[in-house]
PDB file of N, CA and C in Angstrom:
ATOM      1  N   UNK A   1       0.844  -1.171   0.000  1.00  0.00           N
ATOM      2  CA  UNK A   1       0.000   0.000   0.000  1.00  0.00           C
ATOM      3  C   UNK A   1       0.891   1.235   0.000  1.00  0.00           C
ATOM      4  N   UNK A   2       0.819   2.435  -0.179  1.00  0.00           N
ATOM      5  CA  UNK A   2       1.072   3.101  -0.505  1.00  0.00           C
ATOM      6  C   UNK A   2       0.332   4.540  -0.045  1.00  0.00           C
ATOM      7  N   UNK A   3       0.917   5.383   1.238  1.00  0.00           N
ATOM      8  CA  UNK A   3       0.615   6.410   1.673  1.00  0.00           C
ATOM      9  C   UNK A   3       0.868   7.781   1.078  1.00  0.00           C
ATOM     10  N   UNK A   4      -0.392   8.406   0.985  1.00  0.00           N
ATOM     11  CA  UNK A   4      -0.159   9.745   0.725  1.00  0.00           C
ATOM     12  C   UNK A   4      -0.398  10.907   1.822  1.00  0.00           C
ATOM     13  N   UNK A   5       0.250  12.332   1.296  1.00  0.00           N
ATOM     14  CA  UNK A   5      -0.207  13.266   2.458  1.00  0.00           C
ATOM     15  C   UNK A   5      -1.204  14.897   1.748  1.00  0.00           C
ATOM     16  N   UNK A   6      -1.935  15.234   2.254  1.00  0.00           N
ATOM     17  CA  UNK A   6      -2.620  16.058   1.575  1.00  0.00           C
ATOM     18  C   UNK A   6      -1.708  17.519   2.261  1.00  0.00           C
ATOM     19  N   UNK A   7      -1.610  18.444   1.305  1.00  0.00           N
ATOM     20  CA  UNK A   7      -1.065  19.686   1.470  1.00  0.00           C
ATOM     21  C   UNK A   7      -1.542  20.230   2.510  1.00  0.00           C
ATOM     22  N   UNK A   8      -2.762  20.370   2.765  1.00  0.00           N
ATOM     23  CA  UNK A   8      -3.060  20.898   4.181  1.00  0.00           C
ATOM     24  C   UNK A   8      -2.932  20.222   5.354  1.00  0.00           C
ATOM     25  N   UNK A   9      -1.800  19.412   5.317  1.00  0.00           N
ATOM     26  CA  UNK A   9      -1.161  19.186   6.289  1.00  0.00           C
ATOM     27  C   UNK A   9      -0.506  19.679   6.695  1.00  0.00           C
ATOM     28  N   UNK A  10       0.586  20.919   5.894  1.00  0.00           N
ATOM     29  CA  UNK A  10       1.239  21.682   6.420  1.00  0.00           C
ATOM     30  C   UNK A  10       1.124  23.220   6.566  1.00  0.00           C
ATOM     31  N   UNK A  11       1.607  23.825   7.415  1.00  0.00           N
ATOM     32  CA  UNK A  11       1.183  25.326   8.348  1.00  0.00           C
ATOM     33  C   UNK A  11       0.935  26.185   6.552  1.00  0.00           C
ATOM     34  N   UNK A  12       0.152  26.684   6.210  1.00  0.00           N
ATOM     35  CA  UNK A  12      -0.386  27.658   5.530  1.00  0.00           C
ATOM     36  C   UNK A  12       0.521  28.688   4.936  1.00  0.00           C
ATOM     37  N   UNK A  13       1.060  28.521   3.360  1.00  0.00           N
ATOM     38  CA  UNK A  13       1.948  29.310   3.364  1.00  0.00           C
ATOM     39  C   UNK A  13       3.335  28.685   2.370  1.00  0.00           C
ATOM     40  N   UNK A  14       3.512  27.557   3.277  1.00  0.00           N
ATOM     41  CA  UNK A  14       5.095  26.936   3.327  1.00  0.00           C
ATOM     42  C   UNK A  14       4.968  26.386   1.733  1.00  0.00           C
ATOM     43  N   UNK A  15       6.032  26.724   1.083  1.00  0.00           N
ATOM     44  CA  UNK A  15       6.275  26.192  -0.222  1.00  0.00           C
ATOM     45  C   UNK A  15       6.168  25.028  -0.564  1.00  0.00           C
ATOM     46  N   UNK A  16       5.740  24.759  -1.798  1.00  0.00           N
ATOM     47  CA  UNK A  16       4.407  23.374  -2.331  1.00  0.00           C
ATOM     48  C   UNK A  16       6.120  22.254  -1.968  1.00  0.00           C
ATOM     49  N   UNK A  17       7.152  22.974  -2.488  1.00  0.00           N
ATOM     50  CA  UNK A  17       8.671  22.218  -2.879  1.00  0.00           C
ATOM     51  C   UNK A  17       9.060  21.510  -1.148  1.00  0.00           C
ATOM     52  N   UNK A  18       9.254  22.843  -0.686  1.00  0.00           N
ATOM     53  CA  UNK A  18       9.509  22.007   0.603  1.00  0.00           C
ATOM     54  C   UNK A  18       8.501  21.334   1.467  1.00  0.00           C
ATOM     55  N   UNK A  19       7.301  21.589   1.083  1.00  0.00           N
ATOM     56  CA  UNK A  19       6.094  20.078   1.736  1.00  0.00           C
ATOM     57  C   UNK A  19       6.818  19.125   1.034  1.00  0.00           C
ATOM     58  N   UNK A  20       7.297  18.933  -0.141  1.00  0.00           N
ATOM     59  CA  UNK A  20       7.255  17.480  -0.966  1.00  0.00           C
ATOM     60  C   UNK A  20       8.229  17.161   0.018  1.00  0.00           C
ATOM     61  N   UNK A  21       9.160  17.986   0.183  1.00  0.00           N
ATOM     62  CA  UNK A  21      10.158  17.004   0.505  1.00  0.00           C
ATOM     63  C   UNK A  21      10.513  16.682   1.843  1.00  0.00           C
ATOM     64  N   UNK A  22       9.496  17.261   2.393  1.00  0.00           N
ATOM     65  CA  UNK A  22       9.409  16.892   4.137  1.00  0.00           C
ATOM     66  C   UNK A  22       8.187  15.712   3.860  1.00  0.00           C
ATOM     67  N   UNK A  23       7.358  15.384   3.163  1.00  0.00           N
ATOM     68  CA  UNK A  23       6.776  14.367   3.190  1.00  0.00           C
ATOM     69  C   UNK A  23       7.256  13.056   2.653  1.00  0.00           C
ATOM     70  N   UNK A  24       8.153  13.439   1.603  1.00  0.00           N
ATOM     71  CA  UNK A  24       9.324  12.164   1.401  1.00  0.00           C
ATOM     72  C   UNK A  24      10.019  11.899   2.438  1.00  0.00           C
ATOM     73  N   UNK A  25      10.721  13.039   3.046  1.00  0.00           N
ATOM     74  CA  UNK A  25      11.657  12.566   4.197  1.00  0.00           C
ATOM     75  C   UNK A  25      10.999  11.494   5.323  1.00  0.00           C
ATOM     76  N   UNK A  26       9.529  11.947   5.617  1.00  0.00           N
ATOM     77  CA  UNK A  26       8.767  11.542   6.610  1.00  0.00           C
ATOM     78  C   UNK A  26       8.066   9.676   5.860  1.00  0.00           C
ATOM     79  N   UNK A  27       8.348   9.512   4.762  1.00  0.00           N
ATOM     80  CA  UNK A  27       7.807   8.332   4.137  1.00  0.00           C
ATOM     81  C   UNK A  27       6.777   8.460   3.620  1.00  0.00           C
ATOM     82  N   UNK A  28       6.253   9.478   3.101  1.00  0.00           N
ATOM     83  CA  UNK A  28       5.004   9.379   2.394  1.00  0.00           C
ATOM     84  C   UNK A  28       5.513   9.385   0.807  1.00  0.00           C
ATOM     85  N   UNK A  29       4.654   8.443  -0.120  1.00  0.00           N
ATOM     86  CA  UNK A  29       5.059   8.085  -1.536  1.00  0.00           C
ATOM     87  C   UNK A  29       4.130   9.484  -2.487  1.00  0.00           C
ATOM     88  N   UNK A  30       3.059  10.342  -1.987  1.00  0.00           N
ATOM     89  CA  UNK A  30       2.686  11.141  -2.343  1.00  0.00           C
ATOM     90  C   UNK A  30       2.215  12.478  -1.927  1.00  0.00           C
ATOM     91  N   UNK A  31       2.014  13.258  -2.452  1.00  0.00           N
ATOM     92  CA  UNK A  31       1.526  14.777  -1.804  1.00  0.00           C
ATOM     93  C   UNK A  31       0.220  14.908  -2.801  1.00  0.00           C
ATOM     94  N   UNK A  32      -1.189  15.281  -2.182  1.00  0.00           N
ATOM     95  CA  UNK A  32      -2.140  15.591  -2.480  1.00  0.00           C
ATOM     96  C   UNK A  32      -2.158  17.278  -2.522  1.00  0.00           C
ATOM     97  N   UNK A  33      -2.158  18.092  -3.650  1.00  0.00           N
ATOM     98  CA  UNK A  33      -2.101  18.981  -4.081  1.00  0.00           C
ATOM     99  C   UNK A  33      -3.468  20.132  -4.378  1.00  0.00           C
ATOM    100  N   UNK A  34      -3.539  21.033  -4.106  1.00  0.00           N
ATOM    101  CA  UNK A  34      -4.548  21.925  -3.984  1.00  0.00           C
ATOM    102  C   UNK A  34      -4.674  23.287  -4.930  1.00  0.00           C
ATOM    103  N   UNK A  35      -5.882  23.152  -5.987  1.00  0.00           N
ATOM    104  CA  UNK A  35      -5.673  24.082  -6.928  1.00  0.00           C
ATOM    105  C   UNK A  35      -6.531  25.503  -5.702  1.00  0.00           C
ATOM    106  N   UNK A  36      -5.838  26.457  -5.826  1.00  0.00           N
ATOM    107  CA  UNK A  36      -6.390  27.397  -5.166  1.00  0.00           C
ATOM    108  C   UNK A  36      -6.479  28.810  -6.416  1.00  0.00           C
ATOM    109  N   UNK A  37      -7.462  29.999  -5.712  1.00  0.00           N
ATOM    110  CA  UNK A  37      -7.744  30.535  -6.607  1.00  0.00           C
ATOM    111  C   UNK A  37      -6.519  31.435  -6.660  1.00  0.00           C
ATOM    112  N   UNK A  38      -5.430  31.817  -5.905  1.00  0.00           N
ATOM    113  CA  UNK A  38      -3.892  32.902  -5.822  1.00  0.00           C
ATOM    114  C   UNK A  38      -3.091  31.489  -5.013  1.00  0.00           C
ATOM    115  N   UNK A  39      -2.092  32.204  -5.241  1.00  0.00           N
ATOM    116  CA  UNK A  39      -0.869  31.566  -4.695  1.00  0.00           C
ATOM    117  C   UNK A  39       0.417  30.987  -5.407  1.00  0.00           C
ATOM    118  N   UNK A  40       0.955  30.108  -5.136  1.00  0.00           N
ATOM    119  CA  UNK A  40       2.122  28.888  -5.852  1.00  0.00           C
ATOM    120  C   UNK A  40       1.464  27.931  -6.694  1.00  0.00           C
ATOM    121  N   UNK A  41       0.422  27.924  -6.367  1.00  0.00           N
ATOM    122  CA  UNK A  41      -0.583  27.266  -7.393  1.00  0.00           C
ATOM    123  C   UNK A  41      -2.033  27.404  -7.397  1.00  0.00           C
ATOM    124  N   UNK A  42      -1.911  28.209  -8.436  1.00  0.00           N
ATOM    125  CA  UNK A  42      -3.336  29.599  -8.023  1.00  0.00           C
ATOM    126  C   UNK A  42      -3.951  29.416  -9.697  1.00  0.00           C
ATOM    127  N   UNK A  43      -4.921  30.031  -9.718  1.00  0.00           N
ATOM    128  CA  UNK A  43      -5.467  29.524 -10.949  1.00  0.00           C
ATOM    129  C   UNK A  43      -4.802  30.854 -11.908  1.00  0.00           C
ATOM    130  N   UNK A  44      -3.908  31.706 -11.545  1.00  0.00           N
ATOM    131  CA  UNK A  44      -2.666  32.359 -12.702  1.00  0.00           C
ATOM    132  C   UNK A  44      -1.565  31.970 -12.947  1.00  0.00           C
ATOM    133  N   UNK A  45      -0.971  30.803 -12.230  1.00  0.00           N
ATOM    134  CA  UNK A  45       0.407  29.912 -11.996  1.00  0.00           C
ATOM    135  C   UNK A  45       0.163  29.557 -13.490  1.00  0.00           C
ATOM    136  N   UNK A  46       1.241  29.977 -14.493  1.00  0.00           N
ATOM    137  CA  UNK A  46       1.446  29.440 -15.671  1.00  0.00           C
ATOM    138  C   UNK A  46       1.559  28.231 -15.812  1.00  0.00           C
ATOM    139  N   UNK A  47       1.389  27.440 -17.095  1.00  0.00           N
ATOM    140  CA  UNK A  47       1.670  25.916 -17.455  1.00  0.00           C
ATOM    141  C   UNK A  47       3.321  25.927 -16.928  1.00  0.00           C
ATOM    142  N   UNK A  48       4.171  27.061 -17.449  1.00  0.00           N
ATOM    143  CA  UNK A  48       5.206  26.199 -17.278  1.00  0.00           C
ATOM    144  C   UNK A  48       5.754  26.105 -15.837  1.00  0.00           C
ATOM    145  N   UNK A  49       5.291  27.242 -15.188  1.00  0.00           N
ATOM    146  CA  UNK A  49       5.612  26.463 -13.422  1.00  0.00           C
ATOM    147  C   UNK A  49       4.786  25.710 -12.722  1.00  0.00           C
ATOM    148  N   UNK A  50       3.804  25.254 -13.466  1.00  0.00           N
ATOM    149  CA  UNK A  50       3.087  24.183 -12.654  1.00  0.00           C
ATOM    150  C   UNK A  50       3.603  22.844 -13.273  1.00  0.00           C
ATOM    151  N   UNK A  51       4.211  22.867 -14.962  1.00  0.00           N
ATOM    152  CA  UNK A  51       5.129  21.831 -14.923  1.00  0.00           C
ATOM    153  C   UNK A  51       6.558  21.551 -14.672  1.00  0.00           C
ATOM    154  N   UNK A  52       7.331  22.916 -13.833  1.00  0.00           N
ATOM    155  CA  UNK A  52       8.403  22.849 -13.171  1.00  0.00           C
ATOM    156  C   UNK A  52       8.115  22.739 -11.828  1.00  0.00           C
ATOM    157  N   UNK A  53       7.025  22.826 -11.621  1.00  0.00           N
ATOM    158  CA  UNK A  53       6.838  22.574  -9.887  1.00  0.00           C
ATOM    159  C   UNK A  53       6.545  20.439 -10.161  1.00  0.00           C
ATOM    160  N   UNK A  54       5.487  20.253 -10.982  1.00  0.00           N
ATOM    161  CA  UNK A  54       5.035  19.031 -11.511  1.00  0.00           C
ATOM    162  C   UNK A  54       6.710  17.540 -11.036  1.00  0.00           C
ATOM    163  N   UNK A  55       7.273  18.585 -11.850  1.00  0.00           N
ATOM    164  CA  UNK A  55       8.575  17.915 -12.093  1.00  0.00           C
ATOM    165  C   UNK A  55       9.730  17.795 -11.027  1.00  0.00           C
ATOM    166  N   UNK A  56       9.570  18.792 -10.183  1.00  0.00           N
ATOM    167  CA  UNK A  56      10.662  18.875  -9.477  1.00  0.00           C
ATOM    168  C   UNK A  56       9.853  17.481  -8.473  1.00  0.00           C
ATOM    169  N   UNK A  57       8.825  17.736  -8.046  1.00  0.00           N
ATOM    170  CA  UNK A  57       8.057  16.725  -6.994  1.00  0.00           C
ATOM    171  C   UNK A  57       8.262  15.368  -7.643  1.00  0.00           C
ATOM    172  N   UNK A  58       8.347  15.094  -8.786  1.00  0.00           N
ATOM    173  CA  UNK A  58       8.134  13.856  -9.317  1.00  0.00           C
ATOM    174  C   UNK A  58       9.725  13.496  -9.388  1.00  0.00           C
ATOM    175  N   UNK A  59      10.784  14.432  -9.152  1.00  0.00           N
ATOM    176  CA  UNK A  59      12.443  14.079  -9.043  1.00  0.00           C
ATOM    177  C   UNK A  59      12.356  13.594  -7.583  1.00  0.00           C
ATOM    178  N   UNK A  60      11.585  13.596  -6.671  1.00  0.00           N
ATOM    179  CA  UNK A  60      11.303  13.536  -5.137  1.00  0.00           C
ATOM    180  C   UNK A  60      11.437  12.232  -5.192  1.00  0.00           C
ATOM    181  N   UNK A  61      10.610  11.525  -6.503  1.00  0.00           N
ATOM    182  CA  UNK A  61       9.551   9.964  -6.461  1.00  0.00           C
ATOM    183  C   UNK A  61       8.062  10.426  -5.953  1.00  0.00           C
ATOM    184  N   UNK A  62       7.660  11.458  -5.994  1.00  0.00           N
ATOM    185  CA  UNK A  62       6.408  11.423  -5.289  1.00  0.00           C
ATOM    186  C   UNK A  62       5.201  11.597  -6.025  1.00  0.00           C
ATOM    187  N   UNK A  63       3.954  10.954  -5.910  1.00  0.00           N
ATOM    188  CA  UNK A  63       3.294  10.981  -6.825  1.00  0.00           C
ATOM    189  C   UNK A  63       2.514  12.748  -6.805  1.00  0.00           C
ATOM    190  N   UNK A  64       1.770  12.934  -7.837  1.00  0.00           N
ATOM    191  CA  UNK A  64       0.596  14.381  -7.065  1.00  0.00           C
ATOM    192  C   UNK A  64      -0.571  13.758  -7.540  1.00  0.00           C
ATOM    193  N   UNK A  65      -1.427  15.045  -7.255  1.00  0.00           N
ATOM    194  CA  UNK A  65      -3.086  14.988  -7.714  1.00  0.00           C
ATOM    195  C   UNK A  65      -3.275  16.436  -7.504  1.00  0.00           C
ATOM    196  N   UNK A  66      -4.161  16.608  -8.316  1.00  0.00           N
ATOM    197  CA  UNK A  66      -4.873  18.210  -7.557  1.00  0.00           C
ATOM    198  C   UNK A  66      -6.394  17.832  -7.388  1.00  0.00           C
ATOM    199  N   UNK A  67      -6.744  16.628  -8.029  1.00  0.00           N
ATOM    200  CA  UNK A  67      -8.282  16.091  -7.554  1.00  0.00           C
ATOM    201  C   UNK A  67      -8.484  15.255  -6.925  1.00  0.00           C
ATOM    202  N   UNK A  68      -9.720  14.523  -6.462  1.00  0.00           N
ATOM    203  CA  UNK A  68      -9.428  13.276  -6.152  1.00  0.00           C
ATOM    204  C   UNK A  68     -10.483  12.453  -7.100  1.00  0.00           C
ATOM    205  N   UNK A  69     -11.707  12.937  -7.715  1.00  0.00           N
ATOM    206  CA  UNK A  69     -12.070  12.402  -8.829  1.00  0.00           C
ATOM    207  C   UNK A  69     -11.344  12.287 -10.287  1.00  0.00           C
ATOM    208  N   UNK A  70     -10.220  13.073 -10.659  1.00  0.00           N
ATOM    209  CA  UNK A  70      -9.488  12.964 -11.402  1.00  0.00           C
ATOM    210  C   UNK A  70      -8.187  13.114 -11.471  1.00  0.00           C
ATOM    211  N   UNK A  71      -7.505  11.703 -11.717  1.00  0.00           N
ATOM    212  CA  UNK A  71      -5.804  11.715 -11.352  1.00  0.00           C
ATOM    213  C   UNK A  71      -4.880  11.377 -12.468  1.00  0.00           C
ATOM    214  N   UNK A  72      -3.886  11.654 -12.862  1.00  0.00           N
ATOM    215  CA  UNK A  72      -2.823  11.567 -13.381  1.00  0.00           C
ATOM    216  C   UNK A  72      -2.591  10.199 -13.893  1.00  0.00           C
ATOM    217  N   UNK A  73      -2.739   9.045 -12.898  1.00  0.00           N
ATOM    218  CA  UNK A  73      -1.906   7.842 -13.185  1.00  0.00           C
ATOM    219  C   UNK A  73      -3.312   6.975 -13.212  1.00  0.00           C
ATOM    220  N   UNK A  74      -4.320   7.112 -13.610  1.00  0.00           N
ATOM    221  CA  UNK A  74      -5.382   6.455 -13.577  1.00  0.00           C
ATOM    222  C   UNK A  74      -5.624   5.214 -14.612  1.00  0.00           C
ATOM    223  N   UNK A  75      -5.598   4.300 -14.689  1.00  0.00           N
ATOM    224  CA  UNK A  75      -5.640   3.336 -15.638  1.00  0.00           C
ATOM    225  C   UNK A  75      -6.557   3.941 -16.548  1.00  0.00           C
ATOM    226  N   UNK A  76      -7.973   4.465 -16.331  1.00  0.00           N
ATOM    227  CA  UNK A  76      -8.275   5.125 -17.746  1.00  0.00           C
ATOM    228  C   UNK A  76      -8.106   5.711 -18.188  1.00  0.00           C
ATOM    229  N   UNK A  77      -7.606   5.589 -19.821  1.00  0.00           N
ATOM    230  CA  UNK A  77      -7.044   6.949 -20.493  1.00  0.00           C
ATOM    231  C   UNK A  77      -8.279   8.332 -19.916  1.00  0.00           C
ATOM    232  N   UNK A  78      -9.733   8.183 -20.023  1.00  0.00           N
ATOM    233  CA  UNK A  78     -10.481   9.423 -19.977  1.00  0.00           C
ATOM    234  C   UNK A  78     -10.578   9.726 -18.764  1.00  0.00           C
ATOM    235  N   UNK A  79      -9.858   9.332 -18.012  1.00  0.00           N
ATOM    236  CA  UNK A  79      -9.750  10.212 -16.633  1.00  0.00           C
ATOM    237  C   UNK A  79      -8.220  10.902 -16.372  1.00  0.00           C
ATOM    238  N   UNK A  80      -7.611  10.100 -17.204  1.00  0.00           N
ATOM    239  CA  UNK A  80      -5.912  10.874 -17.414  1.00  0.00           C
ATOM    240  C   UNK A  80      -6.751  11.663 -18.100  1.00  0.00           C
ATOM    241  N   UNK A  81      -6.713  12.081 -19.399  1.00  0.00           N
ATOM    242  CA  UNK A  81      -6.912  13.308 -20.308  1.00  0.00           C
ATOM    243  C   UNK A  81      -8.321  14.238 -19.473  1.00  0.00           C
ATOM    244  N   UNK A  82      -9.097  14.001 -18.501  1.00  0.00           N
ATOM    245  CA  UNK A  82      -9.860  14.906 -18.081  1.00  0.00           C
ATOM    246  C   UNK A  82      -8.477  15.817 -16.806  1.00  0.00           C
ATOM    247  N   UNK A  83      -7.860  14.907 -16.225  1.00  0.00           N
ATOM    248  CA  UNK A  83      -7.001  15.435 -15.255  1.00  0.00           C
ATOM    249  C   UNK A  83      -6.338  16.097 -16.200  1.00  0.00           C
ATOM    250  N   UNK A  84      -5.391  16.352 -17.216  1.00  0.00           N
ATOM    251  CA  UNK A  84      -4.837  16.788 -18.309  1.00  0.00           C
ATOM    252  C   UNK A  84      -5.987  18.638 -18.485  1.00  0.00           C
ATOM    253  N   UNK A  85      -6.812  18.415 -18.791  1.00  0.00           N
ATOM    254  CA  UNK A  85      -7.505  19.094 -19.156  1.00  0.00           C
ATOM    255  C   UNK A  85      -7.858  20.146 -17.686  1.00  0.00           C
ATOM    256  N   UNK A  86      -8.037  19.688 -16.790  1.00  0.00           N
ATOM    257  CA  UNK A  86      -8.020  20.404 -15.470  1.00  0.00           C
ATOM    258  C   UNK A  86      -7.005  21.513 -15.371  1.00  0.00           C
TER     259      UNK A  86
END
């Protein structure tokens, strides 16, 4: 099995980069991720730092999500390409 940790686990604020990697340190295989409307990942966060943020977490090993009805690694292609589309 395979544990994840949701972002609001940590104090309000603290950079998406260093949650990942205090939740790796701590053994968690993922970080549950939060689209918010401002911020580090705010609904103006460009494609390309949400796929340099994407990437740096995934150099961690750690999985993400920003949904929980629609994820990334989902065996169906139409729930990958709806997460895609998110």
């Amino acid at each position: 099995m395979k544990k994840g940790i949701n972002i609001w686990s940590f104090p309000e604020g603290r950079p998406i980069l260093e949650c990942a990697k205090l939740a790796k340190k701590e053994g968690f295989d993922g970080i549950e991720l939060s689209l918010n409307e401002s911020g580090e990942l705010g609904l103006e966060t460009t494609e390309q730092e949400t796929m340099a943020l994407r990437q740096n977490i995934a150099d961690l090993g750690l999985a993400t999500g920003l949904y929980w009805a629609y994820w990334m690694t989902s065996d169906s292609e139409e729930v990958r390409n709806k997460a895609i589309d998110i």
